[in-house]
Protein backbone atom coordinates (compact mmCIF):
# COMPACT_ATOMS: atom_id res chain seq x y z
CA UNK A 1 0.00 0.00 0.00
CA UNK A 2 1.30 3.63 -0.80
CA UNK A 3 1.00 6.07 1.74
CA UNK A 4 -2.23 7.44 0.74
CA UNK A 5 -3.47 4.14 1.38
CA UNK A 6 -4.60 3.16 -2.14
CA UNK A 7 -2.96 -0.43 -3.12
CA UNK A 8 -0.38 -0.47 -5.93
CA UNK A 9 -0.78 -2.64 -8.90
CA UNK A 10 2.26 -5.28 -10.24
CA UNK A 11 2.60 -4.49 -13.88
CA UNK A 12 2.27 -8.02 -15.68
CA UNK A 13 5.74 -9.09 -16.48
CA UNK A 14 6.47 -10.94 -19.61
CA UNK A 15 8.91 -13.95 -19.38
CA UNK A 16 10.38 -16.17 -21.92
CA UNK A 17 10.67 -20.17 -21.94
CA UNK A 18 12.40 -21.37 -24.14
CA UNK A 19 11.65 -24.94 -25.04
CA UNK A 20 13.67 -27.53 -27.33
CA UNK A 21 11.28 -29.23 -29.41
CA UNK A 22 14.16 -32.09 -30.55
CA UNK A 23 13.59 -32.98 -26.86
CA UNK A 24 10.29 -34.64 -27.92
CA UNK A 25 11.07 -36.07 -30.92
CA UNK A 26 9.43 -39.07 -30.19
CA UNK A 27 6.57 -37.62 -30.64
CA UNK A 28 7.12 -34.80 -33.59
CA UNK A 29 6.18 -34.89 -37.30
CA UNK A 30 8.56 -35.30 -39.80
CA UNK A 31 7.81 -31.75 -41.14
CA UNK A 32 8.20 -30.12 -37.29
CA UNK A 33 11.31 -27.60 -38.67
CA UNK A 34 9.30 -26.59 -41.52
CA UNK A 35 5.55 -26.77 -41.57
CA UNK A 36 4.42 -23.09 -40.90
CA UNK A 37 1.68 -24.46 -38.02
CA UNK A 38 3.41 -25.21 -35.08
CA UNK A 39 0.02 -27.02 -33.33
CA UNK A 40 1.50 -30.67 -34.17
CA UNK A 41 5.13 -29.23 -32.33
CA UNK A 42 2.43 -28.06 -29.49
CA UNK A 43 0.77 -31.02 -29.30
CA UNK A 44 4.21 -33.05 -29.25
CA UNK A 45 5.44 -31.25 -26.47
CA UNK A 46 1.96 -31.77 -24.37
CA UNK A 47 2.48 -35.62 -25.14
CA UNK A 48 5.74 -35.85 -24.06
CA UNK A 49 5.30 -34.17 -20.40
CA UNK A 50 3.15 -32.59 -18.07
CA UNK A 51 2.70 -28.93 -20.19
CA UNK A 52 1.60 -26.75 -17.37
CA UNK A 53 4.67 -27.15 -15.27
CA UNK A 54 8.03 -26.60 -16.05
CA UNK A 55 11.48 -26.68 -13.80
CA UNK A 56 12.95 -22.98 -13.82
CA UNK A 57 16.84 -22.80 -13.33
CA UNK A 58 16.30 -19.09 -13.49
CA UNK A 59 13.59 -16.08 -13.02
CA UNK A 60 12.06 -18.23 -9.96
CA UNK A 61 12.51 -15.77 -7.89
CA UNK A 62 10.81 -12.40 -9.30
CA UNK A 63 8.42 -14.47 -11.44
CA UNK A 64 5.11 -13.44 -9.92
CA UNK A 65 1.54 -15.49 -9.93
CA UNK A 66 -0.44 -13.59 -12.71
CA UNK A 67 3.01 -12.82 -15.21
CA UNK A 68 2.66 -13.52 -18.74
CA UNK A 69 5.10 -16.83 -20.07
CA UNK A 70 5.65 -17.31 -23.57
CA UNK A 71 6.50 -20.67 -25.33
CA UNK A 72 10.00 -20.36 -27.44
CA UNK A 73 10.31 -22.76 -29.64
CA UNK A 74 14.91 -22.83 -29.43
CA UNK A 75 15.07 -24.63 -32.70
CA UNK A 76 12.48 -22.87 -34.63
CA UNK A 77 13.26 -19.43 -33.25
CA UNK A 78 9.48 -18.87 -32.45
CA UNK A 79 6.92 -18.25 -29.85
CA UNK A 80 4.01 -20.67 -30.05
CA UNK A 81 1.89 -20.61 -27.10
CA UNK A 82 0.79 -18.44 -24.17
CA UNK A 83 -0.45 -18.61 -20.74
CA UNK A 84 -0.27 -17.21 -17.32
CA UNK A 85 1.73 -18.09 -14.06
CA UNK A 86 -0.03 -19.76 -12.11
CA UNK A 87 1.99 -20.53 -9.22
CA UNK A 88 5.94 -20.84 -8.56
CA UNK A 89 6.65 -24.18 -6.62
CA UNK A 90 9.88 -25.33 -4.57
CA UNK A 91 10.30 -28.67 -4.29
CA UNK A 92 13.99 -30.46 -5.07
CA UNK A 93 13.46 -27.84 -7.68
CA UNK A 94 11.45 -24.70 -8.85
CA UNK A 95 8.61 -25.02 -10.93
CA UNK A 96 6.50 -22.72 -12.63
CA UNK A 97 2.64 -23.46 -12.92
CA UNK A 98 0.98 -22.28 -15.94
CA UNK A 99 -2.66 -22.28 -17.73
CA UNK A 100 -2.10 -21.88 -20.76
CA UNK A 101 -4.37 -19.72 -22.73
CA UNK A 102 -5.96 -22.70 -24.86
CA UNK A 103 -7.17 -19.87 -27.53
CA UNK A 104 -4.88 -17.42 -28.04
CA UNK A 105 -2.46 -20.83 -28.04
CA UNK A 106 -4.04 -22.01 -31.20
CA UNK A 107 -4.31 -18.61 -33.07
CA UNK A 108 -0.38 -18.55 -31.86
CA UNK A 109 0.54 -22.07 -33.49
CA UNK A 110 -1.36 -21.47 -36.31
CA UNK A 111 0.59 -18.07 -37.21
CA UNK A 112 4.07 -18.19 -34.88
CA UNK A 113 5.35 -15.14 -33.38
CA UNK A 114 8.70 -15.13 -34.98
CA UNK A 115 12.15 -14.30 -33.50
CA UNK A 116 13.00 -11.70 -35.75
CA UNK A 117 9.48 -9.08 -34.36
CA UNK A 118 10.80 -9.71 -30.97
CA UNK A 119 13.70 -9.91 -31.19
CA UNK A 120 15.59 -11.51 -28.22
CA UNK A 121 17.07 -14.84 -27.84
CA UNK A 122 16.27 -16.84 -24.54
CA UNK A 123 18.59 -19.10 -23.34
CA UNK A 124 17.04 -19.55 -20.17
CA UNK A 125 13.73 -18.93 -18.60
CA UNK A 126 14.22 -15.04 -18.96
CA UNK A 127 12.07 -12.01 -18.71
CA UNK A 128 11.23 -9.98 -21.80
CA UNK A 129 13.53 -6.99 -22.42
CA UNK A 130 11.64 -3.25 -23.53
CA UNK A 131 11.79 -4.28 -27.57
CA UNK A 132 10.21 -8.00 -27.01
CA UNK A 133 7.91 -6.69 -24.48
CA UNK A 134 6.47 -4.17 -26.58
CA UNK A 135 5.93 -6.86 -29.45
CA UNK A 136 4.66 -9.14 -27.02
CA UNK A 137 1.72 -6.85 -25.39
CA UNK A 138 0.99 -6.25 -28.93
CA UNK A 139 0.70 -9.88 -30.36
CA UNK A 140 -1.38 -10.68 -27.17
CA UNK A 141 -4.11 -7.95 -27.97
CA UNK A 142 -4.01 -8.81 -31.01
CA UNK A 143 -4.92 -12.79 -30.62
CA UNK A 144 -7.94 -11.56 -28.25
């Protein structure tokens, strides 16, 4: 609370997670590096482990319940899915907790936010800088 006793607001922060789809392979399409959908990379992913929590070896600690996490697809160099953090869990490890937002998701796989409008490269769980921020708030309007 401020001193004139009106509660202050968290700005949503935007993070990055970059995932390696050649980790699921087991599951992935032939096509996964170049089909322009990336649902069936999506779905791959889903099959292949629990998709609304992930182990954090970084951000654990100012990642915030109600932030903004962005799927990275490392070998594709594109964001395919979105959600919100849900919760940050310590166990032998951190964990982040996310629902995914099932229809901006699919507009997202179906037309890929590429690399090159964001323009950062995650190597780690990372928050957005100003530039990928900026193109982030806008894609997420925009998939409404």
């Amino acid at each position: 609370m401020t001193a004139a006793g009106r509660r202050e607001t968290r700005r949503v922060v935007d993070w990055l997670l970059p995932i390696d789809p050649a980790a699921h392979a087991e599951h992935l399409p032939a096509d996964w590096r170049t089909r322009r959908d990336a649902s069936a990379v999506w779905e791959a992913i889903g099959r292949s482990q629990p998709i609304g929590q992930w182990c954090l070896r970084s951000g654990y600690r100012t990642m915030r319940s109600g932030d903004r996490i962005w799927a990275y697809l490392s070998r594709r160099q594109e964001l395919c899915a979105v959600g919100t953090v849900r919760e940050i869990v310590e166990d032998t490890e951190w964990f982040v907790l996310i629902d995914w937002d099932e229809p901006r998701t699919a507009k997202l796989c179906r037309d890929p936010l590429p690399r090159a409008v964001f323009g950062q490269v995650p190597m780690s769980t990372c928050r957005a800088g100003v530039r990928a921020a900026s193109a982030l708030a806008e894609r997420f309007a925009a998939l409404g």
